[in-house]
Protein backbone atom coordinates (compact mmCIF):
# COMPACT_ATOMS: atom_id res chain seq x y z
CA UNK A 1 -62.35 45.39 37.56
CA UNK A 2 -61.94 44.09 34.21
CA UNK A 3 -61.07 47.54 32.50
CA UNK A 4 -58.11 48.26 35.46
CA UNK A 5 -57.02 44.67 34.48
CA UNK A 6 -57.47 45.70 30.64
CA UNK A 7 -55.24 48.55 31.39
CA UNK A 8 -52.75 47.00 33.08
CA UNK A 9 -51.94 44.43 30.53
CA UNK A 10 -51.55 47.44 27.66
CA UNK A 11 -49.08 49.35 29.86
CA UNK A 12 -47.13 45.95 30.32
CA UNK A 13 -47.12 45.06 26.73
CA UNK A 14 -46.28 49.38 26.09
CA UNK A 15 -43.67 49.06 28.33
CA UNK A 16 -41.95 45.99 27.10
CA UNK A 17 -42.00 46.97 23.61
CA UNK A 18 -39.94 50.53 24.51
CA UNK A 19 -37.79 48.28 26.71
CA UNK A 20 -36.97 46.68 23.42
CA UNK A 21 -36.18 49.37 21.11
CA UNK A 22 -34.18 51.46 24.14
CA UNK A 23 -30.19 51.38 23.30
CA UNK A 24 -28.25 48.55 24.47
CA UNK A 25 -25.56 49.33 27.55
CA UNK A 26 -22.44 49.73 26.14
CA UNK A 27 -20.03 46.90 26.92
CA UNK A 28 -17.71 47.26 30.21
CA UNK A 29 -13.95 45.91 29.64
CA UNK A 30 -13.81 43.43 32.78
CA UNK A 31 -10.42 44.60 33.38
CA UNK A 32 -11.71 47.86 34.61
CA UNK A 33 -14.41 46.38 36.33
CA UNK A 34 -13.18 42.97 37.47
CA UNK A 35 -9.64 43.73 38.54
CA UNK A 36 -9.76 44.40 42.39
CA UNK A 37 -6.47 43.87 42.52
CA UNK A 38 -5.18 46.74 40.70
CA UNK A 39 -3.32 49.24 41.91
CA UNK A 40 -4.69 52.81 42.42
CA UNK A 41 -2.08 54.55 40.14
CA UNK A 42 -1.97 51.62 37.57
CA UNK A 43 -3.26 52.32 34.06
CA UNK A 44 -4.09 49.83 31.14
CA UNK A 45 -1.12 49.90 28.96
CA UNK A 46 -0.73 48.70 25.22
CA UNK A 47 2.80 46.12 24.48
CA UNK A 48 3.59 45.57 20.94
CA UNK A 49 2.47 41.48 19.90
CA UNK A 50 2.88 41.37 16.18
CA UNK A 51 1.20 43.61 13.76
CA UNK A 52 -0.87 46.71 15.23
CA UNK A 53 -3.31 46.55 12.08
CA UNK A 54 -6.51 44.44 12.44
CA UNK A 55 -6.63 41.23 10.24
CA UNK A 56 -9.12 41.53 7.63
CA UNK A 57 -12.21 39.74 8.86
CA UNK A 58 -14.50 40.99 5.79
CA UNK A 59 -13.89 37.80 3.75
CA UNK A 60 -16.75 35.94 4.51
CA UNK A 61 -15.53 32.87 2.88
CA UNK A 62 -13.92 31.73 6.45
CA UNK A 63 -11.95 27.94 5.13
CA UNK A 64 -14.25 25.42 7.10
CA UNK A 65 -12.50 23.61 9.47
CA UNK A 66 -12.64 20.27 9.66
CA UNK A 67 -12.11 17.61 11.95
CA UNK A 68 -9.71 14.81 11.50
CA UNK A 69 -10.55 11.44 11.05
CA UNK A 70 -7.58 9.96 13.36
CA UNK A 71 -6.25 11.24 16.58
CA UNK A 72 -2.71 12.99 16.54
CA UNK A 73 0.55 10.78 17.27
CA UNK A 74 2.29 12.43 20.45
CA UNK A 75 5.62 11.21 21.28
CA UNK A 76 7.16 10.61 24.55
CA UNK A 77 10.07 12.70 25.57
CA UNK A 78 10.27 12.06 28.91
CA UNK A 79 8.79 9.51 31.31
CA UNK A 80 9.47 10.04 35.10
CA UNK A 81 8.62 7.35 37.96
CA UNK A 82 5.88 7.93 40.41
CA UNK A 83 6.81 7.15 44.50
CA UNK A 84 3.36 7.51 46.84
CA UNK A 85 3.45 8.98 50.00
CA UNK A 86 0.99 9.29 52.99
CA UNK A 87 0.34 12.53 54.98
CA UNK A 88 1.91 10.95 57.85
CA UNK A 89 5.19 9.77 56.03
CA UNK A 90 5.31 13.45 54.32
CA UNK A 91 5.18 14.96 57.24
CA UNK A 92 8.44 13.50 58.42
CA UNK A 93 10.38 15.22 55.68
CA UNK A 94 11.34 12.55 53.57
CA UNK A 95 14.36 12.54 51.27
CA UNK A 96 12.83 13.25 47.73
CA UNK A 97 14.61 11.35 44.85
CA UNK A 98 13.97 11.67 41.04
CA UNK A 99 10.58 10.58 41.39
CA UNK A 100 7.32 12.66 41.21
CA UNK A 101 5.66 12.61 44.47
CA UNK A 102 1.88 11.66 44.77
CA UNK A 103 -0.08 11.33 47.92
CA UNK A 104 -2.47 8.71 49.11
CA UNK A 105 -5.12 9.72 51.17
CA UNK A 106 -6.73 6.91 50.05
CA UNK A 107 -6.22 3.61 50.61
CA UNK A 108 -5.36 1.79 47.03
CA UNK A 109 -6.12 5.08 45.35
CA UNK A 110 -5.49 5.49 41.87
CA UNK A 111 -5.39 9.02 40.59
CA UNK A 112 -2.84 11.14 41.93
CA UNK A 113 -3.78 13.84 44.25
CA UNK A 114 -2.09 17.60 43.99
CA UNK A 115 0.09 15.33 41.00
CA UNK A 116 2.34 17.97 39.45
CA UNK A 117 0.55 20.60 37.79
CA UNK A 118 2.85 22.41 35.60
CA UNK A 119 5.88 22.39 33.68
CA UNK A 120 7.77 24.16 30.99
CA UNK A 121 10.24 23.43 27.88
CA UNK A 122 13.37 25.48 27.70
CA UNK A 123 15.62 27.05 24.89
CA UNK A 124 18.35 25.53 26.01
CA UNK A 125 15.96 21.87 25.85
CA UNK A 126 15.47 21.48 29.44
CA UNK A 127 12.51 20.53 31.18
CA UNK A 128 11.13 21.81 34.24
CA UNK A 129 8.10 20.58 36.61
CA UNK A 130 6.51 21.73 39.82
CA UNK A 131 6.02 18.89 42.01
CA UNK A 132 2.86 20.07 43.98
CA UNK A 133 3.26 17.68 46.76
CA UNK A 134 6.97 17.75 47.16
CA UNK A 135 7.09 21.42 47.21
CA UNK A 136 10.13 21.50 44.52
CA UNK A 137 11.20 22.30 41.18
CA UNK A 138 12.50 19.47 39.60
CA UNK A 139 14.83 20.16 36.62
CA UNK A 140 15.18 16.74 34.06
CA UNK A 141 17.65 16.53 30.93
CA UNK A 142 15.33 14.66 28.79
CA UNK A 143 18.06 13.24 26.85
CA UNK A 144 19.27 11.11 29.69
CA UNK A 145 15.94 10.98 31.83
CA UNK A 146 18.30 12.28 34.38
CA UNK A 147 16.90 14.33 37.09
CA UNK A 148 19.77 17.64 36.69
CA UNK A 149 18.76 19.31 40.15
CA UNK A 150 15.63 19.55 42.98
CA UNK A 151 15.31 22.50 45.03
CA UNK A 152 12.66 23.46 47.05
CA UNK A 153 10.50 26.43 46.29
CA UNK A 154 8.11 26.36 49.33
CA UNK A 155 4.71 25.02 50.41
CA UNK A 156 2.01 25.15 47.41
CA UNK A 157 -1.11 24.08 49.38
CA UNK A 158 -4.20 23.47 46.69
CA UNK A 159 -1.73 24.98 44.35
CA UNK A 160 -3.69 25.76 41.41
CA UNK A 161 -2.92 27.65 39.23
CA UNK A 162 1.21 27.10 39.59
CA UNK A 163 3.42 27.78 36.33
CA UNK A 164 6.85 28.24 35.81
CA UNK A 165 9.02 29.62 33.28
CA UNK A 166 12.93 29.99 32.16
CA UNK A 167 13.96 33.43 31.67
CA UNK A 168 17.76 34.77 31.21
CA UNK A 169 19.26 31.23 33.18
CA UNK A 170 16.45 31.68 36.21
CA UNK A 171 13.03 29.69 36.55
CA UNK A 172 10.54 31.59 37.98
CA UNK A 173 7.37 29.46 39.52
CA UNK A 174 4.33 31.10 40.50
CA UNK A 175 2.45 29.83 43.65
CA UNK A 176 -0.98 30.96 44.20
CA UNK A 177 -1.93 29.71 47.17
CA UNK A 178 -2.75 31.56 50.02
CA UNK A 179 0.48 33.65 49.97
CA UNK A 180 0.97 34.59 46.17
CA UNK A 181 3.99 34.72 44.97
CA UNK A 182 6.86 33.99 42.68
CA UNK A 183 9.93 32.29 43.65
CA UNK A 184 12.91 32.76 41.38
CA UNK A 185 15.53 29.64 41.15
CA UNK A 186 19.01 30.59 40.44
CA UNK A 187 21.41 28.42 38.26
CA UNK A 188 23.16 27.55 41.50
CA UNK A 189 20.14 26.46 43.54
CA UNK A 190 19.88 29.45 45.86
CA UNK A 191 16.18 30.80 45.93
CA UNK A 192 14.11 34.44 46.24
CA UNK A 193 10.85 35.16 46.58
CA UNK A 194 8.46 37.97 44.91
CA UNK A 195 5.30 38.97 46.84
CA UNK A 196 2.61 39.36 44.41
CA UNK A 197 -0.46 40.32 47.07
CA UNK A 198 -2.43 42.52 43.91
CA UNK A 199 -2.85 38.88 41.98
CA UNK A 200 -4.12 37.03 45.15
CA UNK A 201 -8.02 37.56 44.43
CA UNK A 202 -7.67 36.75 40.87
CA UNK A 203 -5.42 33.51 41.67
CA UNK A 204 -8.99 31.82 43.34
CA UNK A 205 -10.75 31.89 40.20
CA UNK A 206 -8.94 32.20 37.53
CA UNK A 207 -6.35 29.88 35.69
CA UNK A 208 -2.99 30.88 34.01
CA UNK A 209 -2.80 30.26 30.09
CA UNK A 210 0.25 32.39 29.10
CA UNK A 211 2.82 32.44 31.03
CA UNK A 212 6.35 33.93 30.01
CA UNK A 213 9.22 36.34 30.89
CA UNK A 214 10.49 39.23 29.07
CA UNK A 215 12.19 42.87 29.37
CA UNK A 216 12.26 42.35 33.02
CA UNK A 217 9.14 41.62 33.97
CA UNK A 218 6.55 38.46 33.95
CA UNK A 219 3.67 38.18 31.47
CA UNK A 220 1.18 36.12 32.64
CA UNK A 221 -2.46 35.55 31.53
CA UNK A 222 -5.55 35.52 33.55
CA UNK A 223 -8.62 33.57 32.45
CA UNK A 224 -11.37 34.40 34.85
CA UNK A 225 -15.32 32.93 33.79
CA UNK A 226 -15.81 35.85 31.57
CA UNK A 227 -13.24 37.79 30.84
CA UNK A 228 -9.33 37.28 30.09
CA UNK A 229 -6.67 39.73 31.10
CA UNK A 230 -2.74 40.10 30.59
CA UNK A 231 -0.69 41.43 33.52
CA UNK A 232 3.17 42.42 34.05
CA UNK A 233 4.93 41.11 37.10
CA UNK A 234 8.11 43.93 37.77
CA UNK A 235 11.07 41.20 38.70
CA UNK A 236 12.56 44.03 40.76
CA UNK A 237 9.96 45.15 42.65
CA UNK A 238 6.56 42.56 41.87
CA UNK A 239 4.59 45.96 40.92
CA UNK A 240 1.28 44.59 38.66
CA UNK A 241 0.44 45.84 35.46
CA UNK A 242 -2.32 45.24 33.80
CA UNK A 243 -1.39 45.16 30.01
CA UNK A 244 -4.49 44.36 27.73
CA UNK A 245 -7.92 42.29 28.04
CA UNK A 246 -8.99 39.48 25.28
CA UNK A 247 -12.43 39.19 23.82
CA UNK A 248 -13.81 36.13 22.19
CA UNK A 249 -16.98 35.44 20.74
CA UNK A 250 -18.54 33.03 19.02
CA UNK A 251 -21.15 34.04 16.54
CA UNK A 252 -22.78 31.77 13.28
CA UNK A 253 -19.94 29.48 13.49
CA UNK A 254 -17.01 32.00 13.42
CA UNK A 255 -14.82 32.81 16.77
CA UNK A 256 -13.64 36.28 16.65
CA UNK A 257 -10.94 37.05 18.76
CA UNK A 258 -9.78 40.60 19.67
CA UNK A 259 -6.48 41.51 21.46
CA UNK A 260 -3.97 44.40 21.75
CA UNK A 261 -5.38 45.89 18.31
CA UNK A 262 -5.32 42.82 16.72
CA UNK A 263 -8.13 41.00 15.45
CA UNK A 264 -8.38 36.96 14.30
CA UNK A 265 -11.42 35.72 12.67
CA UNK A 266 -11.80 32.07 12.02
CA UNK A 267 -14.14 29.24 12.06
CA UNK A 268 -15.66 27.50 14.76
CA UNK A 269 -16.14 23.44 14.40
CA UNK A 270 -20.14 23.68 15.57
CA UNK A 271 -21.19 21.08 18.39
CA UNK A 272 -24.25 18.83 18.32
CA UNK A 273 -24.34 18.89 22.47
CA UNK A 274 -26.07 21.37 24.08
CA UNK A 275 -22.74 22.92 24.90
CA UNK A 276 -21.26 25.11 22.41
CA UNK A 277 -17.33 24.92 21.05
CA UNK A 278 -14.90 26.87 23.23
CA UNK A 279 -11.25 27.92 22.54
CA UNK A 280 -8.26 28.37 25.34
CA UNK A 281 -5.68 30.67 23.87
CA UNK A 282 -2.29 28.93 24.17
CA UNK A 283 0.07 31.80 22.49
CA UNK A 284 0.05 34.47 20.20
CA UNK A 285 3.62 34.28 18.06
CA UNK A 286 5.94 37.39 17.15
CA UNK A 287 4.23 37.44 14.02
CA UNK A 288 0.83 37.39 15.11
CA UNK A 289 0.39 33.35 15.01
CA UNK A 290 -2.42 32.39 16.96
CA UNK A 291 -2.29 28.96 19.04
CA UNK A 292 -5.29 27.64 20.29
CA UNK A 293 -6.87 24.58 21.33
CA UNK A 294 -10.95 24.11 20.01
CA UNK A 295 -13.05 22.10 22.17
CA UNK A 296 -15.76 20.71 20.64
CA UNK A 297 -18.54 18.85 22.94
CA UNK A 298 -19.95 16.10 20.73
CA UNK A 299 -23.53 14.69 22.70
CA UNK A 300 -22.91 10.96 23.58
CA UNK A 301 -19.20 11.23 23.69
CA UNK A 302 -16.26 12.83 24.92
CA UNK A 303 -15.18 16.24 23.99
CA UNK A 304 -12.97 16.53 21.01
CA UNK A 305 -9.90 18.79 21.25
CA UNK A 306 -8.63 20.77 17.98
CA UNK A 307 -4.90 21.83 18.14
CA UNK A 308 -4.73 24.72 15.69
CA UNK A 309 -2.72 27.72 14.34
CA UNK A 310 -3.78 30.31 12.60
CA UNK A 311 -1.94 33.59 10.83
CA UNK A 312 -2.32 37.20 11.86
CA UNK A 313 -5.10 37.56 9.21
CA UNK A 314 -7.01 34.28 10.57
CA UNK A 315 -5.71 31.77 7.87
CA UNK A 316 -5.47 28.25 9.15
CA UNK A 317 -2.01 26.74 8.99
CA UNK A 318 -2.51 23.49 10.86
CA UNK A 319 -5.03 21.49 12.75
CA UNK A 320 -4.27 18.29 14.41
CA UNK A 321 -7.08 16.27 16.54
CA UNK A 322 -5.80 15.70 19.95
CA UNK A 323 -6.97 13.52 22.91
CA UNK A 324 -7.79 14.89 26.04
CA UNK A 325 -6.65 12.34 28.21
CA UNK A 326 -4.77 9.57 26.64
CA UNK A 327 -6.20 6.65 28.94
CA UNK A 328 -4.97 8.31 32.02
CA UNK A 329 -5.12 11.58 34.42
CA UNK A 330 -4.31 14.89 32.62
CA UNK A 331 -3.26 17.69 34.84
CA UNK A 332 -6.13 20.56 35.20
CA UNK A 333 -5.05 23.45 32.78
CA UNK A 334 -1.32 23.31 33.53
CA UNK A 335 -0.48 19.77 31.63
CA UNK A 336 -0.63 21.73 28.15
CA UNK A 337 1.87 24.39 26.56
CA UNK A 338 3.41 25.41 23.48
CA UNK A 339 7.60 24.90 23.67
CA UNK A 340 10.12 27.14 21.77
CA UNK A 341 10.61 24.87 18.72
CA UNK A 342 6.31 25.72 18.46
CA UNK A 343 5.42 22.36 19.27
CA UNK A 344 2.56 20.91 21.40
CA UNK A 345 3.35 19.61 24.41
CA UNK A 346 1.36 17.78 27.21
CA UNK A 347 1.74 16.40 30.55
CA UNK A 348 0.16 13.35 32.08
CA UNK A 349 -0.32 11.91 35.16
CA UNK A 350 -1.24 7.96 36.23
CA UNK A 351 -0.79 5.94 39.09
CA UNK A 352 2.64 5.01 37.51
CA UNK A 353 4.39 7.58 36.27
CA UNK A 354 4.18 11.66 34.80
CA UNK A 355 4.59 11.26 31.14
CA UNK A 356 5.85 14.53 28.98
CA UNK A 357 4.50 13.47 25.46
CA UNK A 358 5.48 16.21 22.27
CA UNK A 359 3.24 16.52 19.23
CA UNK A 360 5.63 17.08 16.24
CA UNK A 361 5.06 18.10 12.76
CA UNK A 362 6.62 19.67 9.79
CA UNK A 363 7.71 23.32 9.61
CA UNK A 364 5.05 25.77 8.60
CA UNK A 365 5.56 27.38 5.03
């Protein structure tokens, strides 16, 4: 008994040790194996963003980044009234008026529920946000404060992740939820919808960094758990595309990010939780900028968030500390986006008001 238990531990320990020197599997893009909702004739396609030649990533002398001592100043540009409503009062179609619409389910609640969720900055310095509950697009000149126009774009039930954009005088909002689509808004307040049916399994679980318009069609970027993927929405027909995927990694304090044939190595602020530092891609500029927000978990305290731009070849141009939530309720994923004049802006919710704050700074060299 004691040699067939001999044995048995030798064939074990044999095994385990050609498990260990046996090649590793090759790495599977997830957006050949997670995309379900592709369509059978569609084929991964490359779009020009920036430079085509990898940034050198040999220098091993990365610039350490470090954190700033004192959060960044934002700057409110536009501060809107809040009006609660219950279910039963919403469900008599109430006349909506410039304020963002909240709902109280709860008596004497505080946070808003379904509060808007996302909102954009124009070329032409509008700015544009989805209530959730009031099912419209609300159009503001910030200037004035003025609400311009409201016009319903439909039901958005749990609608996460909504975004909406301003391409060639038309907004175009994205509803998930459980009907995806994308309803365009005309300058003169008439409305049309896009089925988008291919997104609908990817809408569940994933959330919507990029988000933008161009050529005809709708780029828009999926982060799923593991894997992040660019798509094309046709605006003539709503055919899907799937474009390119993104790879991060973080490895001895250095994220490496790969994308569309383009490659940005930089440092990575290291944690001293037991979670590591993260990065959400915000935009990638025409010349290959990189915009991303860093979090960094710090144990005992809140996360720390790093606003910061990089070049094509990973140099850092800026890095501003930002807080996540400013003392009040910060929308999930959709309160943050880079506007046209490059600038950092954020969206927050309280029990008084939705607050569009803008993080300024000098022009780049």
């Amino acid at each position: 008994m004691k040699r067939i238990l001999y044995f048995a531990i030798m064939f074990i320990i044999v095994f385990s040790l050609v498990a260990c020197k046996s090649p590793q599997t090759e790495a599977v893009d997830p957006a050949a194996t997670l995309d379900n909702t592709a369509l059978p004739t569609e084929q991964m396609t490359e779009t020009p963003y920036g430079s085509e030649q990898p940034a050198n990533t040999d220098d091993p002398l990365l610039p350490v980044v470090e954190i700033p001592e004192e959060y960044s100043a934002f700057e409110e540009v536009l501060v809107i009234p809040a009006k609660w409503y219950s279910y039963e009062e919403l469900s008599g179609s109430p006349e909506l008026g410039e304020e963002m619409t909240y709902l109280k389910s709860i008596e004497d609640m505080e946070m808003p529920h379904y509060s808007p969720e996302a909102f954009c900055i124009t070329d032409d310095g509008e700015i544009a946000i989805v209530d959730t509950i009031g099912a419209r697009l609300c159009v503001y000149d910030p200037a004035s404060g003025q609400l311009k126009r409201s016009v319903p774009v439909g039901v958005m039930l749990e609608a996460y992740p909504t975004r909406v954009t301003k391409y060639d005088g038309v907004y175009y909002v994205l509803i998930p939820y459980y009907d995806p689509r994308i309803v365009a808004v005309y300058p003169d307040g008439t409305t049309s919808e896009i089925p988008v049916p291919q997104l609908q399994g990817m809408l569940e679980y994933c959330h919507v960094s990029e988000y933008y318009a161009e050529d005809g069609r709708l780029i828009l970027t999926l982060n799923g758990p593991d894997f992040i993927m660019t798509k094309a929405v046709s605006l003539s027909d709503g055919s899907v595309t799937s474009l390119y995927s993104t790879q991060w990694t973080l490895e001895d304090d250095t994220f490496t990010v790969t994308r569309n044939g383009m490659i940005w190595s930089f440092p990575a602020e290291p944690s001293s939780g037991v979670r590591s530092s993260r990065i959400d891609i915000l935009k990638v500029g025409e010349n290959g900028e990189l915009y991303v927000i860093q979090e960094i978990p710090v144990e005992g305290q809140d996360d720390v968030g790093l606003y910061q731009i990089y070049d094509k070849d990973g140099r850092l141009l800026r890095c501003e500390k930002i807080d996540y939530f400013m003392d009040s309720y910060m929308t999930a994923d959709g309160g943050r986006t880079v506007g046209p004049d490059d600038y950092l802006y954020e969206m927050y919710c309280d029990e008084d008001a939705v607050r569009i704050c803008v993080l300024p700074f000098e022009a780049m060299d």
